[in-house]
Protein backbone atom coordinates (compact mmCIF):
# COMPACT_ATOMS: atom_id res chain seq x y z
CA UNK A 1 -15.43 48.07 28.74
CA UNK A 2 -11.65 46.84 28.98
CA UNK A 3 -12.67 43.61 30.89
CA UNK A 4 -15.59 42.57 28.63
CA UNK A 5 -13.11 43.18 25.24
CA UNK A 6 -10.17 41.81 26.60
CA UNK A 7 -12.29 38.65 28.42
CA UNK A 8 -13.63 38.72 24.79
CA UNK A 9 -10.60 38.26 23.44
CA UNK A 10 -9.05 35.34 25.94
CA UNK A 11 -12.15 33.53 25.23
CA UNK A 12 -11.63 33.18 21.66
CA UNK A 13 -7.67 32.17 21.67
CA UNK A 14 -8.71 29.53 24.61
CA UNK A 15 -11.58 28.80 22.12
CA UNK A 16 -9.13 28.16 18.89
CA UNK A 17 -6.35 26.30 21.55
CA UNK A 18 -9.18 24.09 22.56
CA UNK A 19 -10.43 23.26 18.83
CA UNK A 20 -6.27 22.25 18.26
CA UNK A 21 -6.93 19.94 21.06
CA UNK A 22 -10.72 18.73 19.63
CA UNK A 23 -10.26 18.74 16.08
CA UNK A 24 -7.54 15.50 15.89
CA UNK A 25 -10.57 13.60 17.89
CA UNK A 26 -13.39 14.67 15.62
CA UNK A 27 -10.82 13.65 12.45
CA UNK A 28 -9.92 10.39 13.92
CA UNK A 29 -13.84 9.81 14.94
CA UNK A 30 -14.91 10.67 11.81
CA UNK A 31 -12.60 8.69 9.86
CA UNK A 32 -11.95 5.81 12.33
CA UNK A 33 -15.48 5.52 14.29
CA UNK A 34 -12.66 5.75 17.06
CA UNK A 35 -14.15 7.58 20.32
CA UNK A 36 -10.96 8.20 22.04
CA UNK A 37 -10.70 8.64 25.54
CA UNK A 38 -6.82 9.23 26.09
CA UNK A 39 -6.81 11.67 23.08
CA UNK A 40 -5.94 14.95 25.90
CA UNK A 41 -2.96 12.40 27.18
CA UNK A 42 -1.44 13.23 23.32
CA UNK A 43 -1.58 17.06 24.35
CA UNK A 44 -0.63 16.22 28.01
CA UNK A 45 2.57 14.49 26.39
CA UNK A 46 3.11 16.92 23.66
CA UNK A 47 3.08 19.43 26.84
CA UNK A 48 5.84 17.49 28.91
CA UNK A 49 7.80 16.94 25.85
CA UNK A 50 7.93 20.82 24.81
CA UNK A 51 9.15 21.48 29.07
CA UNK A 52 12.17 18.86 28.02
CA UNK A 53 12.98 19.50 25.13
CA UNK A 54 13.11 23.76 25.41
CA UNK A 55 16.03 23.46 27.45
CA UNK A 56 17.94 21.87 24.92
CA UNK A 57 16.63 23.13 21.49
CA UNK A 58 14.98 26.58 22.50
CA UNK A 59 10.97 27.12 21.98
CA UNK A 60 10.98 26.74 18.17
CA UNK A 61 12.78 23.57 18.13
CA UNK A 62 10.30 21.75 20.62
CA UNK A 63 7.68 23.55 18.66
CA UNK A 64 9.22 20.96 15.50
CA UNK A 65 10.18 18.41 17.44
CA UNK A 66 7.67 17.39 20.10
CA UNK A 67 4.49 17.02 17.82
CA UNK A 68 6.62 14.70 15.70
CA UNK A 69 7.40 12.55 18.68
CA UNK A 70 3.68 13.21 20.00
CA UNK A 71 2.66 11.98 15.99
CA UNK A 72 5.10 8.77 16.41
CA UNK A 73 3.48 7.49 19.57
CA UNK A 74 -0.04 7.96 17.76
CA UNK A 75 1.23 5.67 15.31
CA UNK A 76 2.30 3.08 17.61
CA UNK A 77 -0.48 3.44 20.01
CA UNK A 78 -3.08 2.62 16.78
CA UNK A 79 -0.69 -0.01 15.22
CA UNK A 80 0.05 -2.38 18.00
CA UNK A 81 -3.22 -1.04 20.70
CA UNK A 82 -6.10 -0.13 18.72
CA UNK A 83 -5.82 -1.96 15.69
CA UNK A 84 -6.04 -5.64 17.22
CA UNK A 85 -9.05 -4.48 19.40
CA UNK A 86 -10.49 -2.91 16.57
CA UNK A 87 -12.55 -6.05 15.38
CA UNK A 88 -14.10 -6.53 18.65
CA UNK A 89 -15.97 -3.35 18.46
CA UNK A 90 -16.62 0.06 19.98
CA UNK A 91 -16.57 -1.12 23.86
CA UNK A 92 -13.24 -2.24 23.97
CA UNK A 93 -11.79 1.11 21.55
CA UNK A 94 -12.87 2.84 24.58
CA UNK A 95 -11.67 0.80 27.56
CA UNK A 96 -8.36 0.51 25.56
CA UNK A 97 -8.04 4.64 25.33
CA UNK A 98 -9.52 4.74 28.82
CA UNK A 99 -7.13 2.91 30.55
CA UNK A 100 -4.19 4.82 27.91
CA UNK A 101 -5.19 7.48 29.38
CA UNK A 102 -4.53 6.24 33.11
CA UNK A 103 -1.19 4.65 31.93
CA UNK A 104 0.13 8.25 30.55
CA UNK A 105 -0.79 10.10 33.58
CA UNK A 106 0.64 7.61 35.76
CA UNK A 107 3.73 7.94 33.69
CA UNK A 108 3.98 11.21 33.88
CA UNK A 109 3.54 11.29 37.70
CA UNK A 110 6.29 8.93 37.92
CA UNK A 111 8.69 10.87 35.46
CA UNK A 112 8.12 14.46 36.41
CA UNK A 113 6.27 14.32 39.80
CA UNK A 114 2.51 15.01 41.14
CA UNK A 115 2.96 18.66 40.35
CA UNK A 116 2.68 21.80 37.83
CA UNK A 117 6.26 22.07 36.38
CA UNK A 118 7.90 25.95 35.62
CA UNK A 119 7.02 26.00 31.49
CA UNK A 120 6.95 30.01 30.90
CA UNK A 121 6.18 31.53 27.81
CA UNK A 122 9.84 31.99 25.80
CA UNK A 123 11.60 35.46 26.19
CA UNK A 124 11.71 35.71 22.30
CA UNK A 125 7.52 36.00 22.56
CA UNK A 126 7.15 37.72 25.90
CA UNK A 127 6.57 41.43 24.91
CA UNK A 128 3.15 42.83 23.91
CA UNK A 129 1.57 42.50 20.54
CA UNK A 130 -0.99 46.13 20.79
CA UNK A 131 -2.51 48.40 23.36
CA UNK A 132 -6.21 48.18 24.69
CA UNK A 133 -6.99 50.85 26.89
CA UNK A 134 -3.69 51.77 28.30
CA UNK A 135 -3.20 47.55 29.18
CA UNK A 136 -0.94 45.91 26.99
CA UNK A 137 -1.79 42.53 25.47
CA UNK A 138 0.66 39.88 25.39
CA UNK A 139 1.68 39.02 22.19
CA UNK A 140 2.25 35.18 22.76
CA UNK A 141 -1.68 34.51 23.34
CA UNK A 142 -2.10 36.14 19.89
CA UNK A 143 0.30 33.44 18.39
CA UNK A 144 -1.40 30.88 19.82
CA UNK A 145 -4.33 31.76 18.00
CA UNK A 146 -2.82 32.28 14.92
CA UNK A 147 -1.14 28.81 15.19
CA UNK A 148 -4.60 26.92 15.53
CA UNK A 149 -5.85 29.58 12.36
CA UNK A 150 -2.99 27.99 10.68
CA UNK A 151 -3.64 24.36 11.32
CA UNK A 152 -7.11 24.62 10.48
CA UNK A 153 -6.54 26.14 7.16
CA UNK A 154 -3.83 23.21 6.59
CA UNK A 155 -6.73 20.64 7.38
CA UNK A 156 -9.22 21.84 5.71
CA UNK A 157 -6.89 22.48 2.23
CA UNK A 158 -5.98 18.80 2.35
CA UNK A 159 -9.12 17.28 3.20
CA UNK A 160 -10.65 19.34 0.86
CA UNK A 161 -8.64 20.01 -2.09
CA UNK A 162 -6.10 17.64 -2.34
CA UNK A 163 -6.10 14.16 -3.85
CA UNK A 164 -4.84 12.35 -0.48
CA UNK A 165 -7.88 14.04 1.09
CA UNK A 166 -10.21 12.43 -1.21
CA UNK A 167 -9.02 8.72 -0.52
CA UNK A 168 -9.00 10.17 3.07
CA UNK A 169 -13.07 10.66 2.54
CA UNK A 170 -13.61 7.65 0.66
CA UNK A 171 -12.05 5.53 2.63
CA UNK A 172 -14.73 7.21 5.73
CA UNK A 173 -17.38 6.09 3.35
CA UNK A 174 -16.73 3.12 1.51
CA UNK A 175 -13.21 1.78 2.72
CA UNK A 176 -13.99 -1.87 1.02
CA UNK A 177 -14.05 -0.15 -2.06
CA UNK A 178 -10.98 2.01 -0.79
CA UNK A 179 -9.14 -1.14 -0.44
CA UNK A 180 -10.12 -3.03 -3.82
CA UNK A 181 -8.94 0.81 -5.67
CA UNK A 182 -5.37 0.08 -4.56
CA UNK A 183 -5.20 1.71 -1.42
CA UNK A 184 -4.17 0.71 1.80
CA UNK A 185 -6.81 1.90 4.15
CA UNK A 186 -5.13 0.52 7.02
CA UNK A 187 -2.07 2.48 6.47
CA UNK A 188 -4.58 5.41 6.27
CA UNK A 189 -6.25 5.09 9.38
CA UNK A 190 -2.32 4.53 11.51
CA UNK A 191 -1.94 7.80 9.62
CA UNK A 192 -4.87 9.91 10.74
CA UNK A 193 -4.32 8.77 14.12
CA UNK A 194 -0.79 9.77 14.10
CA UNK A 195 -1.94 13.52 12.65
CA UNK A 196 -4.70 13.56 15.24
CA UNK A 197 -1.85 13.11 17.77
CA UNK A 198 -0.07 15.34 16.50
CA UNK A 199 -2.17 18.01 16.65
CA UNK A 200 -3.06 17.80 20.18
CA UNK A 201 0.91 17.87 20.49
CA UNK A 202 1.67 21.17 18.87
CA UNK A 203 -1.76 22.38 21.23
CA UNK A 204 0.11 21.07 24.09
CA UNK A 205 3.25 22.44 23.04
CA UNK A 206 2.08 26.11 22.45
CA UNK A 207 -0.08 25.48 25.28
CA UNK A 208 1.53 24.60 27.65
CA UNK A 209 2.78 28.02 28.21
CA UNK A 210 -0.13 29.66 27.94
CA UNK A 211 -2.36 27.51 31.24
CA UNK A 212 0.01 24.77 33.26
CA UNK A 213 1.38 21.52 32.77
CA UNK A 214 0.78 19.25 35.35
CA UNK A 215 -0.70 15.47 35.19
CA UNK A 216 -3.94 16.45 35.63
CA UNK A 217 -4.13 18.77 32.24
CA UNK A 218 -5.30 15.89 30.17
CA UNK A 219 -8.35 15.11 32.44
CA UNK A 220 -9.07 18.82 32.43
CA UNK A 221 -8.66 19.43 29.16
CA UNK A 222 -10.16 16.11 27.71
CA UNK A 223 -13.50 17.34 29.37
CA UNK A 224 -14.18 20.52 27.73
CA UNK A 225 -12.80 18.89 24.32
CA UNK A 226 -15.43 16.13 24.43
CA UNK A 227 -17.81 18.68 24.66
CA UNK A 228 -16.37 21.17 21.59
CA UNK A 229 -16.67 17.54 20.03
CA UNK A 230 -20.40 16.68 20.48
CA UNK A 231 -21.53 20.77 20.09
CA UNK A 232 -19.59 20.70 17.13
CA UNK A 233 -20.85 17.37 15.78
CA UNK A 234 -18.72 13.93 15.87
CA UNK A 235 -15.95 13.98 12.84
CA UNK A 236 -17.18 17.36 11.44
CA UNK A 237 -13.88 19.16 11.37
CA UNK A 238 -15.47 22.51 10.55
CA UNK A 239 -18.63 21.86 13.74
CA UNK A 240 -15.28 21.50 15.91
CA UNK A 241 -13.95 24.48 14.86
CA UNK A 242 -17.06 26.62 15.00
CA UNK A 243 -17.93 24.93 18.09
């Protein structure tokens, strides 16, 4: 009975950390028409960034910091990659992100070597948050949960309920008419993108801990978030989270 409620329970936080991963590809798919292949090298960075940056700032600092940096390179990598490749069609979106996806790898081979690096879960978090049958469950794989509970709440309230989310879903449908309202719908779409990337940066960040970084996470990862993806059903934020 302890294994099948506590497998129970891993299943569902790696569940919710892979919809933090999934749902900034279903949001930029479903706004963009952008299938994006190097979408797991955003949490692969955001996962390298949090290793660096903890030594200097502590846990909750990278926590800040790294998704904004993750977010930033989003913006530039749909600015000055995507967006000039954009008129050609779908086929070369994806061998653009495909061959992103090579590039960050490689770059991460060549910054922090062909092998897992020592990312543990921070002292502050490391004690246990109840008791199941005399074995004590950690308390940080809770938090990771609640930190994709969070995020989803966030982006469902301002797609939603908010007024940026309705230009947001206008701009999906009709983003001629977007444009002639006043809006700048390419300024939206560099936008998404860079909150699609930062998602899968706070997933890497607060996931990092909880599997391994190494430059083969984003391959792994990318996988099984393809899938929550197409279960889920492309740019349905909700289908990605049920999913």
């Amino acid at each position: 009975m302890e294994f099948i409620v506590v497998s129970t329970i891993n299943g569902l936080i790696y569940g919710l950390l892979l919809f933090m991963v999934s749902a900034g590809l279903t949001l930029v798919f479903g706004m963009m028409g952008i299938i994006n292949f190097a979408h797991a090298s955003f949490y692969m960075i955001g996962a390298y960034l949090a290793y660096s940056l903890v030594k200097l700032i502590g846990f909750a600092g990278a926590l800040i910091v790294a998704p904004i940096l993750v977010g930033i390179i989003g913006i530039v990598v749909e600015r000055f990659l995507l967006r000039p490749v954009h008129k050609f069609g779908h086929a070369h979106e994806l061998l653009m992100t495909f061959g992103l996806a090579f590039v960050a790898e490689e770059m991460m081979k060549l910054v922090f070597g062909n092998y897992a690096v020592p990312y543990n879960v921070p002292a502050a978090l490391r004690f246990p948050a109840f008791s199941l049958f005399g074995t004590d469950y950690p308390f940080y794989r809770i938090f990771v949960g609640v930190t994709a509970l969070v995020l989803f709440s966030i982006l469902f309230y301002l797609l939603r309920r908010t007024r940026i989310g309705i230009v947001v879903r206008a701009a999906v449908q009709r983003p001629a008419m977007t444009g002639a309202l006043g809006h700048n719908v390419d300024t939206l779409f560099m936008g998404t993108f860079g909150l699609g990337a930062w998602m899968a940066g706070v997933a890497g960040v607060v996931g990092g801990a909880l599997l391994t970084i190494s430059p083969n996470m984003a391959l792994e990862m990318g996988v099984l978030v393809f899938v929550v993806v197409v279960v889920g059903g492309l740019g349905s934020l909700e289908g990605a989270f049920a999913a």
